[in-house]
PDB file of N, CA and C in Angstrom:
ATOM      1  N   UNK A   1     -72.191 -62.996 -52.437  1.00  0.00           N
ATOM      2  CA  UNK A   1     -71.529 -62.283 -51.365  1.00  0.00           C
ATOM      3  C   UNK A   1     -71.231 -60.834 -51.764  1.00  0.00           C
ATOM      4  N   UNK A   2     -70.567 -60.612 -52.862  1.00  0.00           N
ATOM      5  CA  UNK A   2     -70.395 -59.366 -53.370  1.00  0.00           C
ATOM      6  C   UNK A   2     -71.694 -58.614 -53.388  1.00  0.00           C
ATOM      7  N   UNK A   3     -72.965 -59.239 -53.369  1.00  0.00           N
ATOM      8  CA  UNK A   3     -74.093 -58.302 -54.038  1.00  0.00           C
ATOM      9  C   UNK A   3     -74.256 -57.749 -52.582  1.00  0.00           C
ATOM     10  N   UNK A   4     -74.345 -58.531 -51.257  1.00  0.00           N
ATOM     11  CA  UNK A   4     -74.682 -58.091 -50.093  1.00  0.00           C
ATOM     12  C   UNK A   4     -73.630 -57.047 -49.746  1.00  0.00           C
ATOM     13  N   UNK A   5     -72.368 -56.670 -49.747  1.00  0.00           N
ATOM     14  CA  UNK A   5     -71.475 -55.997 -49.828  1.00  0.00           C
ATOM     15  C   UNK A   5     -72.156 -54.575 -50.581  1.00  0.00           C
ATOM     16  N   UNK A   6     -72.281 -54.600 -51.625  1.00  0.00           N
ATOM     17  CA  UNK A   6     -72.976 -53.881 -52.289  1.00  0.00           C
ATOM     18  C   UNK A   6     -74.160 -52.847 -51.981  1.00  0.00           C
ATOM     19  N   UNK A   7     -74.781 -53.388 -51.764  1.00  0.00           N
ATOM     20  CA  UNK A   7     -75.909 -53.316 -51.261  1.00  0.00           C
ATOM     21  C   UNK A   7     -75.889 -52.679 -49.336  1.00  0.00           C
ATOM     22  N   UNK A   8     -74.773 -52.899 -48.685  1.00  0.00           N
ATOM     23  CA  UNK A   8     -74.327 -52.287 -47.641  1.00  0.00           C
ATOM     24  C   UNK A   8     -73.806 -51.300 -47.852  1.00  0.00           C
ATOM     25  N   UNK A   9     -72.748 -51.097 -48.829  1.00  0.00           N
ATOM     26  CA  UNK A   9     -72.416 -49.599 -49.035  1.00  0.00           C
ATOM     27  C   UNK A   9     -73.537 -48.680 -49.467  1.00  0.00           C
ATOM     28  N   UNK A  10     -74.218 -49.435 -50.513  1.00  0.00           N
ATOM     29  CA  UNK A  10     -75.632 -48.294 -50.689  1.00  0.00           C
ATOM     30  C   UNK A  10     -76.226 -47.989 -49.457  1.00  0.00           C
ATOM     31  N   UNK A  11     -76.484 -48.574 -48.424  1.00  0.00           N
ATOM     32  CA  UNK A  11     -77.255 -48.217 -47.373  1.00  0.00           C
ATOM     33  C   UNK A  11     -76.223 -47.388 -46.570  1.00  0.00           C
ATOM     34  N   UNK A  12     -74.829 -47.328 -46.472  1.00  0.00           N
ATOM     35  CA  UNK A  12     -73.784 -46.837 -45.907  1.00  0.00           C
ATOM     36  C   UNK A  12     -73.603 -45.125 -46.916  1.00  0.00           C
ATOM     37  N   UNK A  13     -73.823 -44.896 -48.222  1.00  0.00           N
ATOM     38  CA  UNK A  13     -73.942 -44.001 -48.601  1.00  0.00           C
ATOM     39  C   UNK A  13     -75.386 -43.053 -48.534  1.00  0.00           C
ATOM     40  N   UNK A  14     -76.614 -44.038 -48.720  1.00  0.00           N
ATOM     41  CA  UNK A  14     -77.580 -43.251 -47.802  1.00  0.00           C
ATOM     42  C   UNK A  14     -77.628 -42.690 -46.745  1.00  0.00           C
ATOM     43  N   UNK A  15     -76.909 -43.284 -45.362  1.00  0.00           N
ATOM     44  CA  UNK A  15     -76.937 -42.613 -44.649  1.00  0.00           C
ATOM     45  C   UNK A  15     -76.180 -41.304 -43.971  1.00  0.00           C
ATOM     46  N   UNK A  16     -74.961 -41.198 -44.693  1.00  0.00           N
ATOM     47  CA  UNK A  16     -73.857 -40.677 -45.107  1.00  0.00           C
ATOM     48  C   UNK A  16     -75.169 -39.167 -45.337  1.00  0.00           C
ATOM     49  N   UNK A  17     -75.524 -39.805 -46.419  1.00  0.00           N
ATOM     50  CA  UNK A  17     -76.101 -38.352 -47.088  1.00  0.00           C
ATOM     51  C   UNK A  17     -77.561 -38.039 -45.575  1.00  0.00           C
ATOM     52  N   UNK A  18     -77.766 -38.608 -45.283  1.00  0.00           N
ATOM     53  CA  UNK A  18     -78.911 -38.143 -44.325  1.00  0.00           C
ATOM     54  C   UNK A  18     -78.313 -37.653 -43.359  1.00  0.00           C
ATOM     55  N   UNK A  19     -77.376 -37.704 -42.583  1.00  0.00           N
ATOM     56  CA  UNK A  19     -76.335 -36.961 -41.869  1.00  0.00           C
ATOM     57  C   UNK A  19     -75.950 -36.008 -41.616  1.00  0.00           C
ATOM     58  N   UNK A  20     -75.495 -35.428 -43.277  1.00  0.00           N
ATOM     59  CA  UNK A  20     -75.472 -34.623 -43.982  1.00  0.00           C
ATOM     60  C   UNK A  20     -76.548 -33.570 -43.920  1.00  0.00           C
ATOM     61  N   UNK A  21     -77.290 -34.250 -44.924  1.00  0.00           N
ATOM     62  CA  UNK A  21     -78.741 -32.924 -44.563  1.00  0.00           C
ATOM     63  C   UNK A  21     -79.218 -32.628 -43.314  1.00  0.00           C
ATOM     64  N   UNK A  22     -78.926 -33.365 -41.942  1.00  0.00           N
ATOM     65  CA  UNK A  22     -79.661 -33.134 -41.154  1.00  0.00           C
ATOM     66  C   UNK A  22     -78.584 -31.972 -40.305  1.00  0.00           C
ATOM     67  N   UNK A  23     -77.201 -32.327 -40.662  1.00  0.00           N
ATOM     68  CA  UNK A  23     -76.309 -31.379 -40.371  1.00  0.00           C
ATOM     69  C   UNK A  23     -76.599 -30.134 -40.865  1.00  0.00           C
ATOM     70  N   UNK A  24     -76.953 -29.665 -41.810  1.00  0.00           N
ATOM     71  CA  UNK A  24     -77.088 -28.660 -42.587  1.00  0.00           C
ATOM     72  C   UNK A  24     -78.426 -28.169 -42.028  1.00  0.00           C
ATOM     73  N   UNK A  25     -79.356 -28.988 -42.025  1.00  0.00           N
ATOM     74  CA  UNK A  25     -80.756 -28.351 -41.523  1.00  0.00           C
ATOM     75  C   UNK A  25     -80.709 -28.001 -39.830  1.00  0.00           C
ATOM     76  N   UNK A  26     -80.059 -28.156 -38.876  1.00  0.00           N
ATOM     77  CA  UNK A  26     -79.798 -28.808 -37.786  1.00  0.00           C
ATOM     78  C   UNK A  26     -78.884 -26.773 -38.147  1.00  0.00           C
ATOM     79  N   UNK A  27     -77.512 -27.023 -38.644  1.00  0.00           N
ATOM     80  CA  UNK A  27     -76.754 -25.838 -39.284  1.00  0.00           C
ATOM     81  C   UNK A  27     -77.915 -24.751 -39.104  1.00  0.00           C
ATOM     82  N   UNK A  28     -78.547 -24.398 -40.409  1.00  0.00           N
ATOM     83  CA  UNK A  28     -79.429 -23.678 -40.676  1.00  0.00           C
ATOM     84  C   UNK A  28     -80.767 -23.027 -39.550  1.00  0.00           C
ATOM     85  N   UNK A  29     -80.946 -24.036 -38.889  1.00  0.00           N
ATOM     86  CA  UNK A  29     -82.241 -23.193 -38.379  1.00  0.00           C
ATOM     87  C   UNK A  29     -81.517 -22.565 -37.033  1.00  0.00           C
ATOM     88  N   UNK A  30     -80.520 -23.186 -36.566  1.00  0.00           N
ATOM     89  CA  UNK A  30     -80.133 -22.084 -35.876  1.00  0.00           C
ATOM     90  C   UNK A  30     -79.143 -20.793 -36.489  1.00  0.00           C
ATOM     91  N   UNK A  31     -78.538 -20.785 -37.455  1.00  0.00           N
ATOM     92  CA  UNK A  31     -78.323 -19.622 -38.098  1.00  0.00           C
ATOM     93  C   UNK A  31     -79.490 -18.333 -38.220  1.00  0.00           C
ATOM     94  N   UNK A  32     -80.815 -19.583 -38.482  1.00  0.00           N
ATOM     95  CA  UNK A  32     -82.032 -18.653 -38.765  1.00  0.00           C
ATOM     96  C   UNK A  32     -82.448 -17.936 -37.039  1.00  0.00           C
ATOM     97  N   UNK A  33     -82.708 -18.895 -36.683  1.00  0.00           N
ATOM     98  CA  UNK A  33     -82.813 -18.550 -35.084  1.00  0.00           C
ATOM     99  C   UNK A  33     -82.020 -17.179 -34.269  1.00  0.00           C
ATOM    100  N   UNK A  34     -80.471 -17.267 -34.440  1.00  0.00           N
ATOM    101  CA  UNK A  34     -79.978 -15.948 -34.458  1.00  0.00           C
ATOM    102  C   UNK A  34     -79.757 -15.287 -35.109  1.00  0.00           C
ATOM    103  N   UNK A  35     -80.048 -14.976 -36.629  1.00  0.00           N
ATOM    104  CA  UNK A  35     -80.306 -13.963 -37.282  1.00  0.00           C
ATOM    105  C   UNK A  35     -81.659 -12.879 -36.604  1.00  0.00           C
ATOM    106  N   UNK A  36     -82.792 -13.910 -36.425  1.00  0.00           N
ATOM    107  CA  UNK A  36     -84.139 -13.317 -35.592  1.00  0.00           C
ATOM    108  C   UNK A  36     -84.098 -12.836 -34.427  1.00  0.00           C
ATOM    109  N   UNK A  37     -82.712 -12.707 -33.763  1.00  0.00           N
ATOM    110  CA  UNK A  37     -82.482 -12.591 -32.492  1.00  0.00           C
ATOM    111  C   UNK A  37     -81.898 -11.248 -32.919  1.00  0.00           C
ATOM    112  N   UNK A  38     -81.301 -10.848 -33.622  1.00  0.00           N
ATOM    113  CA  UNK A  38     -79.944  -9.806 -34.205  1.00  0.00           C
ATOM    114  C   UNK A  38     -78.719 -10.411 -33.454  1.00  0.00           C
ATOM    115  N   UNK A  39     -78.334 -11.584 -33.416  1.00  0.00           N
ATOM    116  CA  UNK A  39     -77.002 -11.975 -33.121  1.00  0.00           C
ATOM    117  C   UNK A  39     -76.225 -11.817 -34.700  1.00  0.00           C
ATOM    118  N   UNK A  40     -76.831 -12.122 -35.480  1.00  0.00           N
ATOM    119  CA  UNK A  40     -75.636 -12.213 -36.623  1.00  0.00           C
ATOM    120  C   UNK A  40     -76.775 -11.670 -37.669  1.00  0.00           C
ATOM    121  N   UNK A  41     -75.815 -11.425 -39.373  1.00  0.00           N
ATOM    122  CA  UNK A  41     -76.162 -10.874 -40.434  1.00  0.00           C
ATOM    123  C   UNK A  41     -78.305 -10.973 -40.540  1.00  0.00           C
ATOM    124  N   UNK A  42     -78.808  -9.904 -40.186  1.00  0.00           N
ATOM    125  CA  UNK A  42     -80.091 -10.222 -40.379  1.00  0.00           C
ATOM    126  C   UNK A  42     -80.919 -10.820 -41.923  1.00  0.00           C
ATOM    127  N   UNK A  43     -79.795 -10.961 -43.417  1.00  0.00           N
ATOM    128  CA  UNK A  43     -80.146 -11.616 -44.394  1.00  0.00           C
ATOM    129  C   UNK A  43     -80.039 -12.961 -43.900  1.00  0.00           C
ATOM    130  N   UNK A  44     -79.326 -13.401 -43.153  1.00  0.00           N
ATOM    131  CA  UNK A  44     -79.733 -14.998 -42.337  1.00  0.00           C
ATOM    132  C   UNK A  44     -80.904 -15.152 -41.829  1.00  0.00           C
ATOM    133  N   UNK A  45     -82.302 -14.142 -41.670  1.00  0.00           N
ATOM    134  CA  UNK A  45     -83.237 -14.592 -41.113  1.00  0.00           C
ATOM    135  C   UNK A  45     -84.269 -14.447 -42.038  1.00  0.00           C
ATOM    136  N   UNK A  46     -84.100 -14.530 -43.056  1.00  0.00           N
ATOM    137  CA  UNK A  46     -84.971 -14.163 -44.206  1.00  0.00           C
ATOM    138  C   UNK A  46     -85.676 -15.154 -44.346  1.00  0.00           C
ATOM    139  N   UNK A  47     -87.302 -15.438 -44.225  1.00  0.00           N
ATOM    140  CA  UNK A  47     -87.799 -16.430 -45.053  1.00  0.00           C
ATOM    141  C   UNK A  47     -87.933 -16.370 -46.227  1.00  0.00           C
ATOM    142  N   UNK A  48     -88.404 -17.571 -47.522  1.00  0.00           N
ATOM    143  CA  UNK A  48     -88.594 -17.647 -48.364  1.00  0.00           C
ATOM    144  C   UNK A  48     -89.823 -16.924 -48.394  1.00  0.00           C
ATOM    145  N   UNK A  49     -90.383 -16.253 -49.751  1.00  0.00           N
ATOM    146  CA  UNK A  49     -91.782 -15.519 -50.066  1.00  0.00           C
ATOM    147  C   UNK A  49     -92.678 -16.998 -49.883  1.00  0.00           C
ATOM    148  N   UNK A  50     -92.345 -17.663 -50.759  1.00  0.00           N
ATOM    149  CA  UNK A  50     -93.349 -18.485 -51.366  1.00  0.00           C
ATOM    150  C   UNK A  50     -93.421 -19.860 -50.675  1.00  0.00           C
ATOM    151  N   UNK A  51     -92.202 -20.140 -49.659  1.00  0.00           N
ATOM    152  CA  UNK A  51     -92.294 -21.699 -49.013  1.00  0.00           C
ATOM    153  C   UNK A  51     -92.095 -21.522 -47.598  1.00  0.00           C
ATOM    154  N   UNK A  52     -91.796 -19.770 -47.427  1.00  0.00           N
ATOM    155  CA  UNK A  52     -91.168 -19.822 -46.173  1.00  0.00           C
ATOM    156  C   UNK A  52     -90.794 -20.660 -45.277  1.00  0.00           C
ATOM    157  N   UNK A  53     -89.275 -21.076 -45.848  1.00  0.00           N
ATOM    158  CA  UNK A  53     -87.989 -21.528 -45.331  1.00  0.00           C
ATOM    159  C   UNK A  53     -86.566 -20.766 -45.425  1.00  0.00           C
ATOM    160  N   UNK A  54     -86.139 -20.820 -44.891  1.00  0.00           N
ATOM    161  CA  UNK A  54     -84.818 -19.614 -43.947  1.00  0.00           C
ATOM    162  C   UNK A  54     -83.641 -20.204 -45.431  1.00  0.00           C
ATOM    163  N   UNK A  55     -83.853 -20.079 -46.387  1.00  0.00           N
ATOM    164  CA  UNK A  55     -83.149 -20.371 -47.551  1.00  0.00           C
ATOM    165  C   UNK A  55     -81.735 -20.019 -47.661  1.00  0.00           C
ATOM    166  N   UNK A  56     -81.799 -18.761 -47.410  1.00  0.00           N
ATOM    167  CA  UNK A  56     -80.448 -17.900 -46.896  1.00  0.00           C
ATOM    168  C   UNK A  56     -79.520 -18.806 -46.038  1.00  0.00           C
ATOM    169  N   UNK A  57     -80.203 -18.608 -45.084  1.00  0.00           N
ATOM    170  CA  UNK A  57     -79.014 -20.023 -43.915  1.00  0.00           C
ATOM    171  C   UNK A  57     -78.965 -21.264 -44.433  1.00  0.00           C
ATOM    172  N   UNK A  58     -79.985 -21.687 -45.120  1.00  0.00           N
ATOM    173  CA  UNK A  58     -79.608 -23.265 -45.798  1.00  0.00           C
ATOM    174  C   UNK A  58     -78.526 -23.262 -46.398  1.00  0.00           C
ATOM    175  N   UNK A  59     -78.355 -22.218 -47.744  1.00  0.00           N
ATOM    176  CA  UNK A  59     -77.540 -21.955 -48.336  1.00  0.00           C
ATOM    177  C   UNK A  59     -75.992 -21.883 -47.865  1.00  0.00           C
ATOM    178  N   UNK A  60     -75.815 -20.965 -46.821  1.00  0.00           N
ATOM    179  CA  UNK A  60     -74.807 -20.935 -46.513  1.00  0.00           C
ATOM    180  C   UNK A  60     -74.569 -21.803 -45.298  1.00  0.00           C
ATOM    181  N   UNK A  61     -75.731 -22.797 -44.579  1.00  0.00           N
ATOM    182  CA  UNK A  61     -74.966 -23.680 -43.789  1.00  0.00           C
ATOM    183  C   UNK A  61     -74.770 -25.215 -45.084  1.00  0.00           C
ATOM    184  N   UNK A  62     -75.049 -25.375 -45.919  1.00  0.00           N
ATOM    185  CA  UNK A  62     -74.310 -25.874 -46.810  1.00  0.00           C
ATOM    186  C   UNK A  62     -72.794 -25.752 -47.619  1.00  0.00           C
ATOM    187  N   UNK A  63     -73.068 -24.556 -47.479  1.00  0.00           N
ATOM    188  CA  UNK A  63     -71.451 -24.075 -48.140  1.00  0.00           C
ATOM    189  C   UNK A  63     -70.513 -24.241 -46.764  1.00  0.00           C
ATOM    190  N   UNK A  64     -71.017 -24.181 -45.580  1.00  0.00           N
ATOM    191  CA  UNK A  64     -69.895 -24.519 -44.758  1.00  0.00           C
ATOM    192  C   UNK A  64     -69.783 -25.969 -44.760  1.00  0.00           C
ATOM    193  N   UNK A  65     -71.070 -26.603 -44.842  1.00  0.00           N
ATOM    194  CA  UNK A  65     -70.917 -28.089 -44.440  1.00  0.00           C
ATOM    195  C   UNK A  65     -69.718 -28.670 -45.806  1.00  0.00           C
ATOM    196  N   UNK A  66     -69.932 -28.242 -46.559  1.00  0.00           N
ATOM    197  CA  UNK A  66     -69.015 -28.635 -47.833  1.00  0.00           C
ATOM    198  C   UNK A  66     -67.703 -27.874 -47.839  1.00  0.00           C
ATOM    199  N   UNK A  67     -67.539 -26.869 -47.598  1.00  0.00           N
ATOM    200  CA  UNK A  67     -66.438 -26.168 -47.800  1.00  0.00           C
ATOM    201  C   UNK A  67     -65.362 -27.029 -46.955  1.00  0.00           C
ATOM    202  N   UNK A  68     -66.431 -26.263 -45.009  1.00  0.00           N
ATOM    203  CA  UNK A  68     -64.578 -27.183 -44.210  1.00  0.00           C
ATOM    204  C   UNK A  68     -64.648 -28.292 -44.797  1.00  0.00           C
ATOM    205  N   UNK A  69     -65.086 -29.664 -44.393  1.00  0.00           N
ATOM    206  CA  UNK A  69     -64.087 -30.920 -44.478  1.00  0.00           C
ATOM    207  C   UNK A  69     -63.492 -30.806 -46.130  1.00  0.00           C
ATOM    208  N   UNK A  70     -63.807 -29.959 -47.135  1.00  0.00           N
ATOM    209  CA  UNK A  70     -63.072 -30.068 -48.197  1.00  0.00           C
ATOM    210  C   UNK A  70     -61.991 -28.991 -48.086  1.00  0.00           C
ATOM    211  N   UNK A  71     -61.893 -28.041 -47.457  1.00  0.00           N
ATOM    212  CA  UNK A  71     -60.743 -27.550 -46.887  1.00  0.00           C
ATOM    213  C   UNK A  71     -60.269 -28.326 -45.948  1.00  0.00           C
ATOM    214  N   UNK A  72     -60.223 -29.560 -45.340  1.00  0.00           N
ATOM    215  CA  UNK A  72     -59.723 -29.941 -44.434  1.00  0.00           C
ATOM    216  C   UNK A  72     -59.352 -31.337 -45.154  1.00  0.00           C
ATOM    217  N   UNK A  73     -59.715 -31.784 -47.043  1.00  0.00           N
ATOM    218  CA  UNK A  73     -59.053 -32.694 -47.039  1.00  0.00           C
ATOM    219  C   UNK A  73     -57.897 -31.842 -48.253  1.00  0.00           C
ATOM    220  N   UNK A  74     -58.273 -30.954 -48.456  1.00  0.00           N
ATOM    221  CA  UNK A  74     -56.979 -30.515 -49.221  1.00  0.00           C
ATOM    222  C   UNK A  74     -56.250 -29.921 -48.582  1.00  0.00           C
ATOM    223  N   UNK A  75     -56.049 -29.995 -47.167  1.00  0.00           N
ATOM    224  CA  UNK A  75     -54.819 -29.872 -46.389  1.00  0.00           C
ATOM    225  C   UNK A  75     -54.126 -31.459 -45.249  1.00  0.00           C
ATOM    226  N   UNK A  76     -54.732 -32.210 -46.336  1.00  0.00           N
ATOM    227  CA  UNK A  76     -54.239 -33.463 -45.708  1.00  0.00           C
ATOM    228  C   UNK A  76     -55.322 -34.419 -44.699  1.00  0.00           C
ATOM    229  N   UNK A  77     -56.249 -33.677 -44.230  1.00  0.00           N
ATOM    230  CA  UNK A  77     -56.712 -34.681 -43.358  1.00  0.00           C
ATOM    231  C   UNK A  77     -57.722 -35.771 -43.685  1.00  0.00           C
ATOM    232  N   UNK A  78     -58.130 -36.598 -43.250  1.00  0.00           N
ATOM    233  CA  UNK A  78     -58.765 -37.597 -43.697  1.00  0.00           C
ATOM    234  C   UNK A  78     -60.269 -37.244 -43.505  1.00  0.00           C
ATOM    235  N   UNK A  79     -61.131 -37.565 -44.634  1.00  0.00           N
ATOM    236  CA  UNK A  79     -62.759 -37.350 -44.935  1.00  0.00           C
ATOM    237  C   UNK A  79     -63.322 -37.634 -44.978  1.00  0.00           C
ATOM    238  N   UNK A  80     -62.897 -38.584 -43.810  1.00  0.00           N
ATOM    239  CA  UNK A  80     -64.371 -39.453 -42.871  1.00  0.00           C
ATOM    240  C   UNK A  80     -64.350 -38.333 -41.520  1.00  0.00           C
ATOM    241  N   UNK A  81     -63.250 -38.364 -41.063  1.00  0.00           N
ATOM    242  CA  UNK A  81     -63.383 -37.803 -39.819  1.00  0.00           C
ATOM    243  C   UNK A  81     -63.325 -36.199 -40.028  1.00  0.00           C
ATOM    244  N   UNK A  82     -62.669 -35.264 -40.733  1.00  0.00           N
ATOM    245  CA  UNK A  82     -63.486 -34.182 -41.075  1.00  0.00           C
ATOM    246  C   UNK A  82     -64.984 -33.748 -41.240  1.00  0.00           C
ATOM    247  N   UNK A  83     -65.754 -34.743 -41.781  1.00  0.00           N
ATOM    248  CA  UNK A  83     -67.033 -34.979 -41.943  1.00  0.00           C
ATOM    249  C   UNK A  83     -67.390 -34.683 -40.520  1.00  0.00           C
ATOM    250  N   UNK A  84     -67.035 -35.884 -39.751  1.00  0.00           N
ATOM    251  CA  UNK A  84     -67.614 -36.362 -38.614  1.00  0.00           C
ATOM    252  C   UNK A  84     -67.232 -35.150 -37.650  1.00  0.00           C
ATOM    253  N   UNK A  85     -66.435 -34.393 -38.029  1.00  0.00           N
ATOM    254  CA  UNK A  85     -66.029 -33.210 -37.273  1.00  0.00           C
ATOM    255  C   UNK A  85     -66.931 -32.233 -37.237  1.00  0.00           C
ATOM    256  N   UNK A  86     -67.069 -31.971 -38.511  1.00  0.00           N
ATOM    257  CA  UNK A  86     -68.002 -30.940 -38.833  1.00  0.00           C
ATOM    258  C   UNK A  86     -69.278 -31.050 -38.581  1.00  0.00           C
ATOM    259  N   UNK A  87     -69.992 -32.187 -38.478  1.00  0.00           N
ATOM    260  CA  UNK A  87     -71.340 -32.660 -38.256  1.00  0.00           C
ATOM    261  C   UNK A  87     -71.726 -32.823 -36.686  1.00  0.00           C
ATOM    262  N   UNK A  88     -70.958 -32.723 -36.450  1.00  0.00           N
ATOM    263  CA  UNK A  88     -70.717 -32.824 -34.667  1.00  0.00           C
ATOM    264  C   UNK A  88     -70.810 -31.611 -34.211  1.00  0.00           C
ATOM    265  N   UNK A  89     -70.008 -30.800 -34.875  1.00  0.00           N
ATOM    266  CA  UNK A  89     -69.837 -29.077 -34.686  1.00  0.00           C
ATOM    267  C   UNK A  89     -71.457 -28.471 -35.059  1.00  0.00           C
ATOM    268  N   UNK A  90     -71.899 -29.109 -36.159  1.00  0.00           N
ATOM    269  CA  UNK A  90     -73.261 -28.419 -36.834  1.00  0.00           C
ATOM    270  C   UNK A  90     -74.379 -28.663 -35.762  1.00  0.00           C
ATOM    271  N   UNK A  91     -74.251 -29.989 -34.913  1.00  0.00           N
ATOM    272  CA  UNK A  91     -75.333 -30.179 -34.127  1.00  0.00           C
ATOM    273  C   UNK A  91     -75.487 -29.419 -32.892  1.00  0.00           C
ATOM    274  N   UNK A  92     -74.652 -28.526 -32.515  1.00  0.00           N
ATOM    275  CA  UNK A  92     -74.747 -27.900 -31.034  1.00  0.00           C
ATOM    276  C   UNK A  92     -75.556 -26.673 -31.877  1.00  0.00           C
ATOM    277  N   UNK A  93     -76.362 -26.708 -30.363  1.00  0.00           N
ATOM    278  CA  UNK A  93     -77.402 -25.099 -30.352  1.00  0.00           C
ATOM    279  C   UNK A  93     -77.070 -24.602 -29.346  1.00  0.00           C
ATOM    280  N   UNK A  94     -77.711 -23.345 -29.280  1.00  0.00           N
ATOM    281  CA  UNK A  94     -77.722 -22.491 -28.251  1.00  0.00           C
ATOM    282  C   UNK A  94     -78.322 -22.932 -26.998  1.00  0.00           C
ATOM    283  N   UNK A  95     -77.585 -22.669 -25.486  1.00  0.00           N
ATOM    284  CA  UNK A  95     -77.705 -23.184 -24.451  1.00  0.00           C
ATOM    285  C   UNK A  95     -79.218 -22.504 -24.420  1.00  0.00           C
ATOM    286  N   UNK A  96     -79.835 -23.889 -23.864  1.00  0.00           N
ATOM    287  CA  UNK A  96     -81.394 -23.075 -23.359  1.00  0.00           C
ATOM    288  C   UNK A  96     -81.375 -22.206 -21.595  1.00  0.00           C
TER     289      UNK A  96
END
């Protein structure tokens, strides 16, 4: 019984993390998207030389994805639903 338990949280922390990245990538290409527009800092629209990918916005839509809910659990709140806050927030784009 314990091993199936087990074995659910691993699949419960996989997906955790896929979430995650897709928040961040999901984050990122629209950072990249209006950087190319001149809505915001045009080093946000930078591709990579060599893989061209918008690295710049990865970067920093990672540091947000990590920063708030960890600013939001060292001011008390709970970090499931900070997460879920932030990942919710990362998925809206620009109205077509």
């Amino acid at each position: 019984m314990t091993r199936a338990i087990a074995m659910i949280d691993v699949g419960i922390a996989f997906s955790f993390f896929s979430c995650t990245l897709a928040s961040i990538s999901s984050t990122a290409r629209i950072l990249y998207s209006m950087a190319q527009h001149g809505l915001i800092a045009d080093e946000l629209g930078q591709a990579h030389e060599e893989n061209r990918t918008p690295h710049v916005a990865v970067g920093i839509a990672a540091l947000l994805t990590f920063g708030v809910p960890t600013g939001a659990c060292l001011a008390n709140s709970d970090a499931f639903e900070a997460q879920g806050d932030f990942g919710t927030l990362s998925s809206f784009g620009p109205a077509s």
